[in-house]
N, C-alpha and C. Protein backbone atom coordinates (compact mmCIF):
# COMPACT_ATOMS: atom_id res chain seq x y z
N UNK A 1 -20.29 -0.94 11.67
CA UNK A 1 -18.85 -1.18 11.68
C UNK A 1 -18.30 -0.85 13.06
N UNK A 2 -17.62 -1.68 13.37
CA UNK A 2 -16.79 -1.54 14.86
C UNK A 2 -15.26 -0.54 15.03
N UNK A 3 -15.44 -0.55 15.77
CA UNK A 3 -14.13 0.68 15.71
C UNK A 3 -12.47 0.09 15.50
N UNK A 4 -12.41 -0.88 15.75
CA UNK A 4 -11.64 -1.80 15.65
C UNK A 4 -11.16 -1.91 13.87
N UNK A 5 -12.45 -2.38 13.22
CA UNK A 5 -12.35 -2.12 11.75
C UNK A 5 -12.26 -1.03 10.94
N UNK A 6 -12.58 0.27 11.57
CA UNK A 6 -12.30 1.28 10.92
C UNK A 6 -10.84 1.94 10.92
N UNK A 7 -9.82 0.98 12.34
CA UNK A 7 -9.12 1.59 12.44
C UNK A 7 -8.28 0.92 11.45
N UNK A 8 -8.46 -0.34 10.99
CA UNK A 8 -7.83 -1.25 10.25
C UNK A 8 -7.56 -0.72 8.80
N UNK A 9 -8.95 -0.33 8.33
CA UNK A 9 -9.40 0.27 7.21
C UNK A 9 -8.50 1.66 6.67
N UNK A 10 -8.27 2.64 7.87
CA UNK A 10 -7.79 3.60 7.89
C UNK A 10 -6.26 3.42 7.98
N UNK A 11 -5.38 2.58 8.23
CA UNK A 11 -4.44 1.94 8.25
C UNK A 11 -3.67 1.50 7.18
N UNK A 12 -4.75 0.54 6.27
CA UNK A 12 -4.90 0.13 5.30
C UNK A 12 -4.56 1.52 4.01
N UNK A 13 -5.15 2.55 4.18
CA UNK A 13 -5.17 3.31 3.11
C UNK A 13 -4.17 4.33 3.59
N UNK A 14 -3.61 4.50 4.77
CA UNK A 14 -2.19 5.19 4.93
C UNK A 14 -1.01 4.28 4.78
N UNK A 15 -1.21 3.06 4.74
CA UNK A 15 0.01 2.47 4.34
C UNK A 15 -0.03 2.31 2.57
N UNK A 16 -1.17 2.33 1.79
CA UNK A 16 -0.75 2.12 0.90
C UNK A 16 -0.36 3.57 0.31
N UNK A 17 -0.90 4.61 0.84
CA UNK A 17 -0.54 5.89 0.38
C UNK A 17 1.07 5.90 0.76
N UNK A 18 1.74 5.45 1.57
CA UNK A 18 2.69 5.94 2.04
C UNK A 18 3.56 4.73 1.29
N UNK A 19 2.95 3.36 1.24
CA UNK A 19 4.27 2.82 -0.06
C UNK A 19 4.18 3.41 -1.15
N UNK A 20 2.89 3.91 -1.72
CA UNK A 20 2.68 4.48 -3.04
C UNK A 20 3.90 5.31 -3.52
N UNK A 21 4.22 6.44 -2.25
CA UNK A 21 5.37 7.53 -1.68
C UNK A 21 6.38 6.81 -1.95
N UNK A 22 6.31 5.96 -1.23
CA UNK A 22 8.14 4.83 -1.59
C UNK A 22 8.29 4.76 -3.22
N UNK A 23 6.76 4.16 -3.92
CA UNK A 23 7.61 3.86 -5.09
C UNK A 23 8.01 4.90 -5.87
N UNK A 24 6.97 6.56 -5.63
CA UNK A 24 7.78 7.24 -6.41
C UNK A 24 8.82 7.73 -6.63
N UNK A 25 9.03 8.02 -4.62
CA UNK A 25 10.16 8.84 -4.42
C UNK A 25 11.00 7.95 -3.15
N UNK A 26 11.69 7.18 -3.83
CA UNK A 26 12.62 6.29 -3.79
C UNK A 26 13.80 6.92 -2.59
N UNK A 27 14.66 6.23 -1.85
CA UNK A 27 16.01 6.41 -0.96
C UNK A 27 15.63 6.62 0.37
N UNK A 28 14.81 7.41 1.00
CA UNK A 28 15.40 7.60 2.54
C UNK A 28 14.48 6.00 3.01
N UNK A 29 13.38 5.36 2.59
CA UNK A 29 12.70 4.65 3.00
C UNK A 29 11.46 4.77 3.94
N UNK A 30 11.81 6.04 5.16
CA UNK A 30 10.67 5.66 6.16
C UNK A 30 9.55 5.93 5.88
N UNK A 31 8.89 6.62 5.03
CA UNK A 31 7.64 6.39 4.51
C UNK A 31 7.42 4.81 4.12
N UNK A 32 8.12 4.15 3.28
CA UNK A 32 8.05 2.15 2.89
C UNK A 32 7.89 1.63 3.87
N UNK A 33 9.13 1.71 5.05
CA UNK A 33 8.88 0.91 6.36
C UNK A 33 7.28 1.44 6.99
N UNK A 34 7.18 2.89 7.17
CA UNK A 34 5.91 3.18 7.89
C UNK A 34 4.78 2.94 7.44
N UNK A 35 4.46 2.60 5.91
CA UNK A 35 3.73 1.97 5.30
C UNK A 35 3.65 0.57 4.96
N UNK A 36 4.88 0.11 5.11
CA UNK A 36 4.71 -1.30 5.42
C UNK A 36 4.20 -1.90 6.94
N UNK A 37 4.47 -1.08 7.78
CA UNK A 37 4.40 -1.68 9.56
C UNK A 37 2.63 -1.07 9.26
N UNK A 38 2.12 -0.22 8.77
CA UNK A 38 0.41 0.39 8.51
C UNK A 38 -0.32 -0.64 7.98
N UNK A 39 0.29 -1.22 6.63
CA UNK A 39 0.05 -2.44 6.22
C UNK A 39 -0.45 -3.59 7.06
N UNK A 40 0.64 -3.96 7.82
CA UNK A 40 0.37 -5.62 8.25
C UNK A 40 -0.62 -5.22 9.87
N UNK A 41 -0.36 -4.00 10.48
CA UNK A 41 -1.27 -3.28 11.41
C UNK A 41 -3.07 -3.38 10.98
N UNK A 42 -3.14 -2.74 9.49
CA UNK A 42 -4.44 -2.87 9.02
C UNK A 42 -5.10 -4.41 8.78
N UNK A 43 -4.21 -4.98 8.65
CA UNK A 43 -4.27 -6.80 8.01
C UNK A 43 -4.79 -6.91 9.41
N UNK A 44 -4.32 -7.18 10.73
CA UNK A 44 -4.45 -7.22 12.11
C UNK A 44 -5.64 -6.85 12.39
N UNK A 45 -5.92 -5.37 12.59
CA UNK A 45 -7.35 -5.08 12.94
C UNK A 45 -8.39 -5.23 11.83
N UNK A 46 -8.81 -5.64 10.55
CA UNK A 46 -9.31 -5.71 10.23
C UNK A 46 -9.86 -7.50 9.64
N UNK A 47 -8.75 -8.50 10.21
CA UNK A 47 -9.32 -9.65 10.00
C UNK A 47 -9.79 -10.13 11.46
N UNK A 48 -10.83 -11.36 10.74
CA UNK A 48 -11.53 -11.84 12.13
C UNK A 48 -10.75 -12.95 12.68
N UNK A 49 -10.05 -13.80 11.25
CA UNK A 49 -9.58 -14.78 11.71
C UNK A 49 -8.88 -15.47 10.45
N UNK A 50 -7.49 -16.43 10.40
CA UNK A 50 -6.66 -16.94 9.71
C UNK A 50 -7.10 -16.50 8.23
N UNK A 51 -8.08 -17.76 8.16
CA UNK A 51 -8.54 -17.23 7.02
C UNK A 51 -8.78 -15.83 5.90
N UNK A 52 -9.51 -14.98 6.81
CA UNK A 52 -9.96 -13.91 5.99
C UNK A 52 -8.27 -12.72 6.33
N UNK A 53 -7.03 -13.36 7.31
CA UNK A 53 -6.19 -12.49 7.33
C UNK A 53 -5.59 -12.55 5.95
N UNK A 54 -5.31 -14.24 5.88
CA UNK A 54 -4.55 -14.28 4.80
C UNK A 54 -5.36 -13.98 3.12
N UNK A 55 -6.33 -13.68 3.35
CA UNK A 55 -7.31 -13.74 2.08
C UNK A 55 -7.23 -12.15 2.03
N UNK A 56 -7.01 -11.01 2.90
CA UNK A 56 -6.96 -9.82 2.90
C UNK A 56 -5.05 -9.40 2.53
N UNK A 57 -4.45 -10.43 2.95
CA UNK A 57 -2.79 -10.40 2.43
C UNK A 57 -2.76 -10.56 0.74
N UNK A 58 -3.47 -11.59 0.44
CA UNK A 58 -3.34 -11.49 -1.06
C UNK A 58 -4.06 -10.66 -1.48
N UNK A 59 -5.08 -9.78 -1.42
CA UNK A 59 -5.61 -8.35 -1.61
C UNK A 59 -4.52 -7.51 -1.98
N UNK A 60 -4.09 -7.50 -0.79
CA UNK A 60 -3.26 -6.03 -0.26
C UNK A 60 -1.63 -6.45 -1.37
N UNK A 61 -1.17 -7.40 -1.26
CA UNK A 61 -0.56 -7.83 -2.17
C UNK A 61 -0.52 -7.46 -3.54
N UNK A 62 -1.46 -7.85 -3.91
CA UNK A 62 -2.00 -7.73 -5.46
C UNK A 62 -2.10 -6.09 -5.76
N UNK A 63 -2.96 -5.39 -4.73
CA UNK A 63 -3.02 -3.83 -5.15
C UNK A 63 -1.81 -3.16 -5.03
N UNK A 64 -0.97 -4.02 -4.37
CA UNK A 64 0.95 -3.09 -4.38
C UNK A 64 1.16 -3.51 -5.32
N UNK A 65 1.16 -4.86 -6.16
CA UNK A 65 1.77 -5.30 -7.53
C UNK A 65 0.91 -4.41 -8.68
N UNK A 66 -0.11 -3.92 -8.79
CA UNK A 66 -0.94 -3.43 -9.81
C UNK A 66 -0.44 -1.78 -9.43
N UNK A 67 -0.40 -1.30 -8.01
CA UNK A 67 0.51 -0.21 -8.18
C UNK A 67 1.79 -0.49 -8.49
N UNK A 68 2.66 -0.55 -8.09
CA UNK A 68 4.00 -0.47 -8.95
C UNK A 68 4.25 -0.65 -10.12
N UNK A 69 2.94 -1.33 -11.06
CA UNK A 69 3.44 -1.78 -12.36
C UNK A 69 2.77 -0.51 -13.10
N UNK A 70 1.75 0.68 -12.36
CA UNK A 70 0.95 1.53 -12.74
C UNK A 70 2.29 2.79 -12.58
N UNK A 71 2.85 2.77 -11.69
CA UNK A 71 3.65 3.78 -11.06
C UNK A 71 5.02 3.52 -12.04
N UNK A 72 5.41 2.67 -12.15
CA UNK A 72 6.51 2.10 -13.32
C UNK A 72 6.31 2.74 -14.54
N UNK A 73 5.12 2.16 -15.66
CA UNK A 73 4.75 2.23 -16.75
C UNK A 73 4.47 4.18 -16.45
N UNK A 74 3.72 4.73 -15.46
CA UNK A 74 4.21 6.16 -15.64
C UNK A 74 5.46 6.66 -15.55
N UNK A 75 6.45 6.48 -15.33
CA UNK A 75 7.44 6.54 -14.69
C UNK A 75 8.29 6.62 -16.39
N UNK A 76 7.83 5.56 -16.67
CA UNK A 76 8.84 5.31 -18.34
C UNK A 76 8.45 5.81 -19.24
N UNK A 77 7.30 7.00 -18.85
CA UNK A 77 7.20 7.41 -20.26
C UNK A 77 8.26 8.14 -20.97
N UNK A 78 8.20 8.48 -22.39
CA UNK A 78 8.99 9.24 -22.65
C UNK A 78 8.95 10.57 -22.32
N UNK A 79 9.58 11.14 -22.44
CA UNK A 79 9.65 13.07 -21.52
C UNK A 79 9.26 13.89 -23.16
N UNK A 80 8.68 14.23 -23.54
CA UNK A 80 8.27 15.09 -24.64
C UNK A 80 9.48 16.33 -24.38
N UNK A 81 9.83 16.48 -25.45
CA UNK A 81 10.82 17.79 -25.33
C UNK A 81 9.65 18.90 -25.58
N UNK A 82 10.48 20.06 -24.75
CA UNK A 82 9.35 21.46 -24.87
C UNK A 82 10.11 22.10 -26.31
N UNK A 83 9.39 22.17 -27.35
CA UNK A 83 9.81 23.22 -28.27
C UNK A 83 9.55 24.64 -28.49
């Protein structure tokens, strides 16, 4: 692996950690933006070319839609009262 791709890689998993952050804890944003600009940074260094960028966008896509709907559905559970 080239260094180039690791940095992509590493990019990749601080931006999604850091939207992850957005969806729980919602309002100031710059974690979303800084995980969004990590995002399309990792998309960058880690494709070779058109193709595999946009084939790594619908990836990265899809694992924000499968988080938020994971982060949601926890989110709604009901709160058990303490008795």
């Amino acid at each position: 692996m080239d260094g180039l791709l690791m940095i992509g890689i590493l990019l990749l998993i601080a931006g999604f950690i850091l939207v992850g952050v957005e969806m729980v804890l919602p309002g100031f944003g710059a974690p979303g933006i800084i995980g969004g600009v990590c995002l399309v940074g990792g998309i960058f260094c880690a494709a070779d070319d058109m193709e595999q960028g946009l084939t790594i966008t619908v990836i990265v896509v899809m694992l924000l839609a499968i988080m938020f709907a994971i982060i949601l559905k926890l989110l709604a559970l009901p709160k058990k009262p303490v008795s």
